[in-house]
PDB file of N, CA and C in Angstrom:
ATOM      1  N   UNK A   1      29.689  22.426  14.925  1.00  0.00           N
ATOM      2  CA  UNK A   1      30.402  21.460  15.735  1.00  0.00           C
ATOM      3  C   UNK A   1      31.485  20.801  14.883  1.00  0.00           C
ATOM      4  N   UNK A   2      32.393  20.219  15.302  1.00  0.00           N
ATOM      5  CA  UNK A   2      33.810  19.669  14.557  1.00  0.00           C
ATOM      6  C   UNK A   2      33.405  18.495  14.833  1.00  0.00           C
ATOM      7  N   UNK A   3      34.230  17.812  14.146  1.00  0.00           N
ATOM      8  CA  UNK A   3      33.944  15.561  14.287  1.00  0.00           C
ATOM      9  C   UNK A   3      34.313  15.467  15.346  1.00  0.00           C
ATOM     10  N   UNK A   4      35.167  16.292  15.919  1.00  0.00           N
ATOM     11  CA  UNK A   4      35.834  15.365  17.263  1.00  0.00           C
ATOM     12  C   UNK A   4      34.663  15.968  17.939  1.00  0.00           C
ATOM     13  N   UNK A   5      33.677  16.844  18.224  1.00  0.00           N
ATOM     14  CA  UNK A   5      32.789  17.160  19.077  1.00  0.00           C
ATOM     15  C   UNK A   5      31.289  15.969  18.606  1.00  0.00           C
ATOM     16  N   UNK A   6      31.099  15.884  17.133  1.00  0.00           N
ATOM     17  CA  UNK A   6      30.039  15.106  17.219  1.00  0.00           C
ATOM     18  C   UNK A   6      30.576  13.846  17.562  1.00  0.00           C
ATOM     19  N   UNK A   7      31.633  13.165  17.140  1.00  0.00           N
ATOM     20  CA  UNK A   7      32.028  11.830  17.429  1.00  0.00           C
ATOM     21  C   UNK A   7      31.878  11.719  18.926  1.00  0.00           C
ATOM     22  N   UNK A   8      32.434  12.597  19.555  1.00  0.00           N
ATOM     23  CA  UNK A   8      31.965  12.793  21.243  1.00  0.00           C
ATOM     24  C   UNK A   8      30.634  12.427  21.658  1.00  0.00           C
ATOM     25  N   UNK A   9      29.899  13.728  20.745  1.00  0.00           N
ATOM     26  CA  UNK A   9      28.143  13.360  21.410  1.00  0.00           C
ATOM     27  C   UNK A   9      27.483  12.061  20.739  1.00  0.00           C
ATOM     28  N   UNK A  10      27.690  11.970  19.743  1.00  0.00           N
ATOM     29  CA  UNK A  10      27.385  10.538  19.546  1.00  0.00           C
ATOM     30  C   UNK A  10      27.721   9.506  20.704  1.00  0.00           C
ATOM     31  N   UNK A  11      29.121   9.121  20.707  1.00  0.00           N
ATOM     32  CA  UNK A  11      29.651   8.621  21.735  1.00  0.00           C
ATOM     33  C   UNK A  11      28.575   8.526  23.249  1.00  0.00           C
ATOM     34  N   UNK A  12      28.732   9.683  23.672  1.00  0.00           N
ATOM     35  CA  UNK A  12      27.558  10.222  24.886  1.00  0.00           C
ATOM     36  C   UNK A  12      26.381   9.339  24.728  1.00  0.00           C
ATOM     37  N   UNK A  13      25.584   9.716  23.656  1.00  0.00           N
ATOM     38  CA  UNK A  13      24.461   9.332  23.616  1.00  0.00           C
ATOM     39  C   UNK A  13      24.767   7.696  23.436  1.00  0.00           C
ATOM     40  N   UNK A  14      24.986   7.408  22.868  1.00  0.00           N
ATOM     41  CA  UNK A  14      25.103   5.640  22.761  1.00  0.00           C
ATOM     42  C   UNK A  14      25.573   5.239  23.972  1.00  0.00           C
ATOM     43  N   UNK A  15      26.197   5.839  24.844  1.00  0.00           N
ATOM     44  CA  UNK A  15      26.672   5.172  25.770  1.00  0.00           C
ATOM     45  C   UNK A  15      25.293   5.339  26.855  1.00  0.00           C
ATOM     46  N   UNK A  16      24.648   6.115  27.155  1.00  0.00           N
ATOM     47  CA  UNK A  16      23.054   6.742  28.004  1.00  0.00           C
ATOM     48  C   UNK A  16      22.100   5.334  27.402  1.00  0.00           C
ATOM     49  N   UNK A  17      22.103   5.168  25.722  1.00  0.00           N
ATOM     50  CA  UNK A  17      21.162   4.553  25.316  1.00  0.00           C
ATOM     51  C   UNK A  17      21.715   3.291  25.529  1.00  0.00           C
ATOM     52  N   UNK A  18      22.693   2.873  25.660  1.00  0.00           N
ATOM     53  CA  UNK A  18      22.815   1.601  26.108  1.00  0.00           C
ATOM     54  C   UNK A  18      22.978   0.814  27.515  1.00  0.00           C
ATOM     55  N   UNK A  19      22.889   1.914  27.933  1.00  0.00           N
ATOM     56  CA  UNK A  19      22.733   2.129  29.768  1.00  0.00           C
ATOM     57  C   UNK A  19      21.474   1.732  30.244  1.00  0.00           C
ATOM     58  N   UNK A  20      20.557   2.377  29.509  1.00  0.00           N
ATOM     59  CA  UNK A  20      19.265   2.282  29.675  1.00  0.00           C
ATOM     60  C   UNK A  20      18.713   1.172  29.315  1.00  0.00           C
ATOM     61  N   UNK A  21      18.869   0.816  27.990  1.00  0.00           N
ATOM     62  CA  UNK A  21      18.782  -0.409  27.817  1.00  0.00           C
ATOM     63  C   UNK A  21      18.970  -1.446  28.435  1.00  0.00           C
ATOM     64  N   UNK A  22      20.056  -1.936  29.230  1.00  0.00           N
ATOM     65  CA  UNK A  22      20.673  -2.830  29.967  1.00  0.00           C
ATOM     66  C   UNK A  22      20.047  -2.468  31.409  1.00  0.00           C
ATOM     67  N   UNK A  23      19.552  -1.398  31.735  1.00  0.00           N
ATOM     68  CA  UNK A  23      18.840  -1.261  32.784  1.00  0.00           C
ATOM     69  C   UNK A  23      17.182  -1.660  32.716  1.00  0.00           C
ATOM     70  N   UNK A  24      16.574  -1.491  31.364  1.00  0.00           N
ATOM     71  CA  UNK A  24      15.380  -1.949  31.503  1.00  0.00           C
ATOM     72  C   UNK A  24      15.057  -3.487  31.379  1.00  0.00           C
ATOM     73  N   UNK A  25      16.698  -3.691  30.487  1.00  0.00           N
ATOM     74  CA  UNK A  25      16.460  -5.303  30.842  1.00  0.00           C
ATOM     75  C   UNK A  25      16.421  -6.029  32.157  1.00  0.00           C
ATOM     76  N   UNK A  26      17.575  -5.518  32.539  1.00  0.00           N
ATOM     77  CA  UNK A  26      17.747  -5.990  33.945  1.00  0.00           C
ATOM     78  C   UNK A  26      16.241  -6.503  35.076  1.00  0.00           C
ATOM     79  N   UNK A  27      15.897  -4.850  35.178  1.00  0.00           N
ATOM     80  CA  UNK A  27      14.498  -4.773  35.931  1.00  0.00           C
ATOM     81  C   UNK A  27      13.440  -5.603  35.212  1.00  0.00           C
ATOM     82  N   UNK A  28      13.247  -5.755  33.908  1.00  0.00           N
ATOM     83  CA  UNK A  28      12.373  -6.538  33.410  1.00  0.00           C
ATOM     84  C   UNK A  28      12.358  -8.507  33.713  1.00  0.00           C
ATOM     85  N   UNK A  29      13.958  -8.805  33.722  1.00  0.00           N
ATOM     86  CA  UNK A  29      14.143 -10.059  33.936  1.00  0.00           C
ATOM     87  C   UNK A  29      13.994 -10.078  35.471  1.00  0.00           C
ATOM     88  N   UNK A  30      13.607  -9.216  36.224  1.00  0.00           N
ATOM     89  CA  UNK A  30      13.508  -9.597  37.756  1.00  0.00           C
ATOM     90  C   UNK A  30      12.090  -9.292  38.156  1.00  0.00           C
ATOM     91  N   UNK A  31      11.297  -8.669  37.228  1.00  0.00           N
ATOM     92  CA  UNK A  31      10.299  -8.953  37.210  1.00  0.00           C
ATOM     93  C   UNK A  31       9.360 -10.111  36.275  1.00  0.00           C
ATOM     94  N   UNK A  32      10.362 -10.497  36.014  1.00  0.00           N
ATOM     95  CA  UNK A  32       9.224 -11.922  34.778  1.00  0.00           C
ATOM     96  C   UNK A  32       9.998 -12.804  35.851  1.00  0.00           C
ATOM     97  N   UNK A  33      10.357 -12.781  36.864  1.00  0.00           N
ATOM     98  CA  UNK A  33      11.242 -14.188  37.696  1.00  0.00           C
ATOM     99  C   UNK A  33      10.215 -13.656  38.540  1.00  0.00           C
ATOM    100  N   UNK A  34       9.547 -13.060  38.996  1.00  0.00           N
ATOM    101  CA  UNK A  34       8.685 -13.588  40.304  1.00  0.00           C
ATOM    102  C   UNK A  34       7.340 -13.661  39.474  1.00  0.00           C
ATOM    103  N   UNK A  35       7.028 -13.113  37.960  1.00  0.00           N
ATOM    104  CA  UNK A  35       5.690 -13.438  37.902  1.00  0.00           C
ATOM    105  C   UNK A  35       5.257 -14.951  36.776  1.00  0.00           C
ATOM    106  N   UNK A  36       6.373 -15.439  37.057  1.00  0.00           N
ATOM    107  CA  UNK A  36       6.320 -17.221  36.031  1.00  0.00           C
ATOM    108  C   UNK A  36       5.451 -17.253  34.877  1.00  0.00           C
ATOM    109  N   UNK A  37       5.347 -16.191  34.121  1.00  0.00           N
ATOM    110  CA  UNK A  37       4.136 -16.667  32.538  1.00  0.00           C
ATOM    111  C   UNK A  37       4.946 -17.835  31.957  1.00  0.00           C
ATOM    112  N   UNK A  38       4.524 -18.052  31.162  1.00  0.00           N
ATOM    113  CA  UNK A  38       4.991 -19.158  30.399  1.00  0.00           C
ATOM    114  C   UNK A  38       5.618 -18.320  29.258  1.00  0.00           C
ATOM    115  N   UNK A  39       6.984 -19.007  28.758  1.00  0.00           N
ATOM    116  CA  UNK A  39       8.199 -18.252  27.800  1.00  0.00           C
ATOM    117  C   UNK A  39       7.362 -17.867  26.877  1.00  0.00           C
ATOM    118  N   UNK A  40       6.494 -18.160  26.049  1.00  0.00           N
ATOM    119  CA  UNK A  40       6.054 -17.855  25.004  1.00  0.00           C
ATOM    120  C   UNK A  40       5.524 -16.765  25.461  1.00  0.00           C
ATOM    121  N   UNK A  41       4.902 -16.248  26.517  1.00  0.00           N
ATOM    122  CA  UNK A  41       4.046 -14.735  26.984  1.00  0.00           C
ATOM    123  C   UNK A  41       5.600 -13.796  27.047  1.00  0.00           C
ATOM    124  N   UNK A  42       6.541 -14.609  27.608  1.00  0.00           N
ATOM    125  CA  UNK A  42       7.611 -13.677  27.993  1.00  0.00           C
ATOM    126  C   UNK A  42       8.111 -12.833  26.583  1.00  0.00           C
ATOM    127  N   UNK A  43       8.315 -14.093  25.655  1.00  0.00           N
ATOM    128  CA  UNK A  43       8.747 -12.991  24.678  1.00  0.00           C
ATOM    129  C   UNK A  43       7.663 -12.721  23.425  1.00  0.00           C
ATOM    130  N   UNK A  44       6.366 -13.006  23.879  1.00  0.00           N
ATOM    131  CA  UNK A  44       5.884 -12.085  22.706  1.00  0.00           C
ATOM    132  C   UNK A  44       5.592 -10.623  23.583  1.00  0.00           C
ATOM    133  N   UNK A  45       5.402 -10.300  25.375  1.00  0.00           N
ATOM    134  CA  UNK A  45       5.129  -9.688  25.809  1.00  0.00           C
ATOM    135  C   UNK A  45       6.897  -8.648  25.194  1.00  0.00           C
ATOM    136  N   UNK A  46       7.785  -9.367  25.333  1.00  0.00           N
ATOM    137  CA  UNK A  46       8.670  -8.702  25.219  1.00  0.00           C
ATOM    138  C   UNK A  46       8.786  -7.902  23.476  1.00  0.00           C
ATOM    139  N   UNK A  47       8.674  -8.544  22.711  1.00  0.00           N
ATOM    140  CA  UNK A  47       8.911  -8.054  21.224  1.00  0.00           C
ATOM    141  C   UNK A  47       7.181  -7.107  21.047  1.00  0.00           C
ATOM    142  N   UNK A  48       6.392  -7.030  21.454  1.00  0.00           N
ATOM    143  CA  UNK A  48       5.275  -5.799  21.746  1.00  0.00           C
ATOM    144  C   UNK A  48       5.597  -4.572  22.130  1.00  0.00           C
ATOM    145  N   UNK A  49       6.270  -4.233  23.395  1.00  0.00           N
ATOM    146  CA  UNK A  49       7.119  -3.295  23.813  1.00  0.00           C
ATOM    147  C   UNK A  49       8.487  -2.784  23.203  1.00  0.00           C
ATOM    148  N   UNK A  50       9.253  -4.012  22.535  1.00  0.00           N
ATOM    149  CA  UNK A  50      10.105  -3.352  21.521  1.00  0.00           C
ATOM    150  C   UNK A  50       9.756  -3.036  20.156  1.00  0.00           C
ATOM    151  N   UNK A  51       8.924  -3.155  19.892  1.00  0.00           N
ATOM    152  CA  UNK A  51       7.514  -2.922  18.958  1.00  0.00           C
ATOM    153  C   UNK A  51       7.660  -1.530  18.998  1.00  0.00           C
ATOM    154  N   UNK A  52       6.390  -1.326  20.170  1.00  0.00           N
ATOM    155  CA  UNK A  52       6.001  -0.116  20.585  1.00  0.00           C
ATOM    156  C   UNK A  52       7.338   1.228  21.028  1.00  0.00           C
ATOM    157  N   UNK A  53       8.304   0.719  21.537  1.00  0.00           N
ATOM    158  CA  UNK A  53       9.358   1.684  21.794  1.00  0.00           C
ATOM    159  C   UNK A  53       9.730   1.888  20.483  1.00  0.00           C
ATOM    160  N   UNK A  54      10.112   1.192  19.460  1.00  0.00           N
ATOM    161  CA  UNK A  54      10.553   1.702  18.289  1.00  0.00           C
ATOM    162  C   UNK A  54       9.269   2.571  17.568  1.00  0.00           C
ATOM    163  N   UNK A  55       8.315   2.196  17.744  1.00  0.00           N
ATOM    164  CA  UNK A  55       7.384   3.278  16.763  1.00  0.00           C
ATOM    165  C   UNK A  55       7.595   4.504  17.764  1.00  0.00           C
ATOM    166  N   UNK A  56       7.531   4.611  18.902  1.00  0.00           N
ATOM    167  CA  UNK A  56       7.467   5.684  19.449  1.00  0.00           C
ATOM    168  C   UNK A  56       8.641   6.371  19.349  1.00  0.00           C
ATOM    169  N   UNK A  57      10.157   5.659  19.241  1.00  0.00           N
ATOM    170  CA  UNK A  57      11.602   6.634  18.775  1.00  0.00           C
ATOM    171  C   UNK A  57      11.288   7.211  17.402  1.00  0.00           C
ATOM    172  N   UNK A  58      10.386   5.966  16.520  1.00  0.00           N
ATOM    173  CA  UNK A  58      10.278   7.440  14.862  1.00  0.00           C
ATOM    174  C   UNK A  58       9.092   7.838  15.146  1.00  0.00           C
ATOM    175  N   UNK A  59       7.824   8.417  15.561  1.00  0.00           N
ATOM    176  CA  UNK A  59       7.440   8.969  15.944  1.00  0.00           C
ATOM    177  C   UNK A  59       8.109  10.534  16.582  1.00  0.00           C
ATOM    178  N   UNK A  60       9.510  10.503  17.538  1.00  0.00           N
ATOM    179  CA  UNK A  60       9.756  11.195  18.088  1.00  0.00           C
ATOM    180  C   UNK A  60      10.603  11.798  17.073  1.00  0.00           C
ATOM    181  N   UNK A  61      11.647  11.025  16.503  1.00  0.00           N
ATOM    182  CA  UNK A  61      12.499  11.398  15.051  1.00  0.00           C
ATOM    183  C   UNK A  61      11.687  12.103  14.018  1.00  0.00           C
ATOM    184  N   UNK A  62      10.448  11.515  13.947  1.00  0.00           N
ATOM    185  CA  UNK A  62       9.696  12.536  12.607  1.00  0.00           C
ATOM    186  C   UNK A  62       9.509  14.008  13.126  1.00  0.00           C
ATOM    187  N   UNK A  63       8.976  13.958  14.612  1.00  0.00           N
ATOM    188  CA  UNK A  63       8.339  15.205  14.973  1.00  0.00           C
ATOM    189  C   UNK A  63       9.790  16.286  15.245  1.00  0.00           C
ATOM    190  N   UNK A  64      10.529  15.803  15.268  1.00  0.00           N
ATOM    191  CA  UNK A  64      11.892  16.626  15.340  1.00  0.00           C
ATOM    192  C   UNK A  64      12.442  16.970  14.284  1.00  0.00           C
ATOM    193  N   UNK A  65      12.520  16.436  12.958  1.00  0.00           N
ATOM    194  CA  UNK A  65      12.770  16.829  11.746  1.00  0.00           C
ATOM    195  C   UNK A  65      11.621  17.577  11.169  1.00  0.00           C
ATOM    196  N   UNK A  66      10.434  16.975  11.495  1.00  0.00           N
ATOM    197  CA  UNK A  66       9.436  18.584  10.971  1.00  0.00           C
ATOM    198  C   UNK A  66       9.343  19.571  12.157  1.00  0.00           C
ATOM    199  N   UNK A  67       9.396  19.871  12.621  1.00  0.00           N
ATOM    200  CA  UNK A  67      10.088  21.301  13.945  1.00  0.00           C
ATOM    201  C   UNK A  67      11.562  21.364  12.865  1.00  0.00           C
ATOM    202  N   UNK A  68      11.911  21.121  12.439  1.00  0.00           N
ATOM    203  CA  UNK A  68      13.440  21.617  11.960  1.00  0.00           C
ATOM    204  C   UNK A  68      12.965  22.189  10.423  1.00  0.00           C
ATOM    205  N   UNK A  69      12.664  21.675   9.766  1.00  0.00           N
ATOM    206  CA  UNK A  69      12.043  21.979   8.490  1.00  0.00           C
ATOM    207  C   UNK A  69      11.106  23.103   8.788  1.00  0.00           C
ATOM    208  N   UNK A  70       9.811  23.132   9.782  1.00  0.00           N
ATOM    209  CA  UNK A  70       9.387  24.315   9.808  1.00  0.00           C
ATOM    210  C   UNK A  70       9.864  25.328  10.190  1.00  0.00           C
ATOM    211  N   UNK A  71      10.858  25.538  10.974  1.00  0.00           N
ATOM    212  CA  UNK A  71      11.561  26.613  11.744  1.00  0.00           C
ATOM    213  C   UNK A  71      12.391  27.397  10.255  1.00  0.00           C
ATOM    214  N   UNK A  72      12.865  26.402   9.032  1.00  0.00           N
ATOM    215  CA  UNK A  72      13.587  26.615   7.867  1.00  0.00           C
ATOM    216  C   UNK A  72      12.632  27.550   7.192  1.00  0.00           C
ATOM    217  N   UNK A  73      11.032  26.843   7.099  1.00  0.00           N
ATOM    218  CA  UNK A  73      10.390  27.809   6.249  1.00  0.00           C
ATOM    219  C   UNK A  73       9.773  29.073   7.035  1.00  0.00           C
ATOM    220  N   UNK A  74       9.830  29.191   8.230  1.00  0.00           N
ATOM    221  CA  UNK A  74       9.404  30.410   8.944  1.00  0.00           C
ATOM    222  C   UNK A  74      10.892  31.397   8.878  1.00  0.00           C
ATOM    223  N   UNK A  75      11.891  31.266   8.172  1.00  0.00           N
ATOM    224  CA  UNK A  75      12.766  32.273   7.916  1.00  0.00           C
ATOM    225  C   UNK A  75      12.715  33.155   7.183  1.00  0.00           C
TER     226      UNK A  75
END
């Protein structure tokens, strides 16, 4: 691939991942407005899940770099 093609997919992807993002916020703040916890549940409930989503992106990052590394030594 050339820079102007990864600078592209990069591009792509940040723009999906920040889509999403702003979409799970969205739905999340319209669901903590009809169920009233008290702020302190809101954001430790909230920093748990961004917790958990980040272990699960390196989780997904590790298992993709070893699939890449093994595919190297099965040559």
């Amino acid at each position: 691939m050339t820079r102007v093609q990864v600078a592209g997919f990069l591009c792509w992807r940040a723009g999906l991942l920040l889509l999403a993002a702003y979409s799970f916020y969205r739905v999340a703040r319209l669901v903590l407005t009809y169920a009233e916890l008290p702020t302190q549940l809101e954001v430790g409930a909230g920093l748990a899940l961004g917790g958990a989503a980040m272990v699960f992106a390196s989780l997904v990052a590790e298992r993709v770099q070893d699939a890449r590394v093994e595919r190297e030594l099965q040559r």
